[in-house]
Protein backbone atom coordinates (compact mmCIF):
# COMPACT_ATOMS: atom_id res chain seq x y z
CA UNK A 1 6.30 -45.35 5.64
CA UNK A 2 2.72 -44.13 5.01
CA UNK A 3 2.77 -42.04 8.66
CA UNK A 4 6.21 -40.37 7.08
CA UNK A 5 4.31 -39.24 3.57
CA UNK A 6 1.53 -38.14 5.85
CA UNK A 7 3.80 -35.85 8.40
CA UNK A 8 5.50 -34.44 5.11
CA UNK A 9 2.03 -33.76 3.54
CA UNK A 10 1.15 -31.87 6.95
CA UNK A 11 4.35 -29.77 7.14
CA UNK A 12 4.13 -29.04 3.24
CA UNK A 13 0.62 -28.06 3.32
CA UNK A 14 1.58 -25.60 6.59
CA UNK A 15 4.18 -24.42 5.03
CA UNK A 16 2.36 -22.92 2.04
CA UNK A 17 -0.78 -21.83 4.18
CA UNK A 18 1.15 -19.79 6.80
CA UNK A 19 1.29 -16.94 4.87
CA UNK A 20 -2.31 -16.45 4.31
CA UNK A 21 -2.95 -16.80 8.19
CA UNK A 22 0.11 -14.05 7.97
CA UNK A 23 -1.76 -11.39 6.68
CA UNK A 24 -3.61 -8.72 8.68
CA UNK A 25 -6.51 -6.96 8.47
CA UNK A 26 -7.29 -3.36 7.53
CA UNK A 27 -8.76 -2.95 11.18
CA UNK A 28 -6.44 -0.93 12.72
CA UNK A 29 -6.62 1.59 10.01
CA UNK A 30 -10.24 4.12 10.36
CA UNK A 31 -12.05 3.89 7.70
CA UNK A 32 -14.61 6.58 8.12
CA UNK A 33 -11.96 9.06 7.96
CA UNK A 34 -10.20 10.12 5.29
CA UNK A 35 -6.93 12.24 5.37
CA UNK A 36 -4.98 14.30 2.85
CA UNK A 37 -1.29 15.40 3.22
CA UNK A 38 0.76 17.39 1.04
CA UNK A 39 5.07 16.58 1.30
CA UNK A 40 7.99 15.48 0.30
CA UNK A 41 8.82 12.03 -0.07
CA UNK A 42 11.26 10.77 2.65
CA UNK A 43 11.45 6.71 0.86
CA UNK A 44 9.65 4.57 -1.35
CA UNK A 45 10.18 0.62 -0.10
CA UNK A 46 9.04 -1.28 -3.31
CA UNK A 47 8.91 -4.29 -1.63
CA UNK A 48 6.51 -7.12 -1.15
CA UNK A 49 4.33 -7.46 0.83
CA UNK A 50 3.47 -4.21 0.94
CA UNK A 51 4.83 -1.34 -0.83
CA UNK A 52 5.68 1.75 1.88
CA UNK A 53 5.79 5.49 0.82
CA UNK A 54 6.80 7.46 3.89
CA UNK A 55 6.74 11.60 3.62
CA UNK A 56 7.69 14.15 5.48
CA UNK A 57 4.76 16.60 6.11
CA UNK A 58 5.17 20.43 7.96
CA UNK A 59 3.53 20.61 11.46
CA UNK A 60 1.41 23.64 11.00
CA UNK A 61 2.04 23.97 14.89
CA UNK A 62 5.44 23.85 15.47
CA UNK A 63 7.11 24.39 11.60
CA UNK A 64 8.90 21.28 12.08
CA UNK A 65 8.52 18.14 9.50
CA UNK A 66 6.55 15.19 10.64
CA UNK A 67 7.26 11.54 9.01
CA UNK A 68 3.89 9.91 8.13
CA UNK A 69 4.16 5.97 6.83
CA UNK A 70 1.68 4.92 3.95
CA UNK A 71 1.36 1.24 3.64
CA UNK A 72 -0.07 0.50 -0.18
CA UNK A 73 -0.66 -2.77 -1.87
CA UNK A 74 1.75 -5.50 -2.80
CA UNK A 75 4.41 -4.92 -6.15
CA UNK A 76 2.05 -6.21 -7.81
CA UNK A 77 -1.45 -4.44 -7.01
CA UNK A 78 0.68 -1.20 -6.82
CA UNK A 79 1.76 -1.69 -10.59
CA UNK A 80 -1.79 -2.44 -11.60
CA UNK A 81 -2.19 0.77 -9.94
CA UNK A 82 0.36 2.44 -12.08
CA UNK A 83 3.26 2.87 -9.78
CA UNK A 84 6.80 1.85 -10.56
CA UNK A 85 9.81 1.23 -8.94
CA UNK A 86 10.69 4.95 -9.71
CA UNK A 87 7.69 6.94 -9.77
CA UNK A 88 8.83 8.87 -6.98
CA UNK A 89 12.20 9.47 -5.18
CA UNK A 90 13.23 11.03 -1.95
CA UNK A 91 12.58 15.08 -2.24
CA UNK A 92 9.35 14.66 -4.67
CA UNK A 93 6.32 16.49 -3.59
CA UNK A 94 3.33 14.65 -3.03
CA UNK A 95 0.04 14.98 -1.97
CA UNK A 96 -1.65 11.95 -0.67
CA UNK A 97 -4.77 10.72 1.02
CA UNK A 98 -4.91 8.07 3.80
CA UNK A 99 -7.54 6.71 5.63
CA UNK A 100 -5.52 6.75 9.16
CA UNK A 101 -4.48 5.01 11.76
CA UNK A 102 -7.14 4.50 14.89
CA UNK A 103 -4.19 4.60 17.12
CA UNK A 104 -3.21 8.19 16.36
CA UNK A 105 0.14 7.25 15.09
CA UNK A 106 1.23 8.76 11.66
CA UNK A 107 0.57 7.09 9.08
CA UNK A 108 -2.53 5.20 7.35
CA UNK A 109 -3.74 3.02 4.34
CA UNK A 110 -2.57 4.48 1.00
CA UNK A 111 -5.96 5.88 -1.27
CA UNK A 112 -4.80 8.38 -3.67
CA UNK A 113 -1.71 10.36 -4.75
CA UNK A 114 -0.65 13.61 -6.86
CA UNK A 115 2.51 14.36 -7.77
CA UNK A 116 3.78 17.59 -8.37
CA UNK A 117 3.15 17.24 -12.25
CA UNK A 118 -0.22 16.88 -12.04
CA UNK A 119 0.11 13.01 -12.24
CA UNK A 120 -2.75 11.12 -10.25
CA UNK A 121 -2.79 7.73 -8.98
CA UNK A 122 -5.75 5.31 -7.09
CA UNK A 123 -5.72 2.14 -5.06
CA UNK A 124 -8.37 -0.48 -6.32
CA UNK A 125 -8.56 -4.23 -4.58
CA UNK A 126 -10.49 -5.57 -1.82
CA UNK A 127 -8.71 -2.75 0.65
CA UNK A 128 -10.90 0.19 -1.10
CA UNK A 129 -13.95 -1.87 -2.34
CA UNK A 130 -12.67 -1.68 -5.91
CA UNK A 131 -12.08 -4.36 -8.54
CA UNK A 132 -8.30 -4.89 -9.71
CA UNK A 133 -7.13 -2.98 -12.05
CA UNK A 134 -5.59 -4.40 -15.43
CA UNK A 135 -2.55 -3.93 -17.02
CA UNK A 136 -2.71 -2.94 -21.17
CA UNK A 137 -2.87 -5.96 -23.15
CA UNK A 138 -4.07 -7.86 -20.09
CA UNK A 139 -7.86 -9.24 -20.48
CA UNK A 140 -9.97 -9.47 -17.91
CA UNK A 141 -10.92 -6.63 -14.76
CA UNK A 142 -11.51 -2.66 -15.85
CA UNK A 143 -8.69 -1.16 -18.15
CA UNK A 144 -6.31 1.62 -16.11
CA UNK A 145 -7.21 5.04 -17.02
């Protein structure tokens, strides 16, 4: 009986640790370079567990639109950040900045976005080097500005 409780114990305890072991570092993403692109937004993916903006940029080369895929935080981190489900929909201008991928490919880790309005938004957690931020009425971390 006692070897049963143990297995169980084993497969519980693996169960709830495989999704740390899950997550991957910010390696493949160069962080002594820093991007900025100005768009329109192609989709927002408010999902977990990481929230994707992708945008459609102009090739200054050829005139034709380029999708570039932002990976941000989680739900959550993102709406410390100020995002929402609905802060931007498919045809919104916005002008991010990315530190890219090393590969070349399109796309990078999500820094900083404008939106057409004038509306600014940041990325704080252990991905920039910047404590969490807090929601109003939370306690606890630096207040959003």
């Amino acid at each position: 009986m006692n070897r049963k409780i143990l297995a169980a114990s084993i497969l519980v305890s693996a169960a709830f640790a495989a999704p740390a072991v899950a997550h991957h570092s910010f390696a493949m993403f160069d962080q002594e370079k820093t991007i900025t692109l100005k768009g329109t937004v192609k989709e927002f993916e408010w999902n977990n567990p990481h929230v994707w903006m992708r945008i459609m940029v102009m090739d200054q080369a050829t005139g034709k639109p380029l999708q570039y895929a932002m990976e941000m935080g989680s739900v959550a981190r993102s709406t410390y950040d100020g995002w929402k489900r609905d802060t931007v929909k498919p045809g919104d201008a916005v002008t991010v900045s990315i530190h890219p991928l090393k590969d070349g490919s399109r796309g990078g880790m999500y820094l900083s976005a404008e939106l057409a309005d004038g509306h600014k938004f940041g990325r704080t957690g252990p991905a920039v080097g910047l404590p969490t931020a807090r929601l109003p009425g939370q306690t606890g971390g630096p207040p959003l500005e």
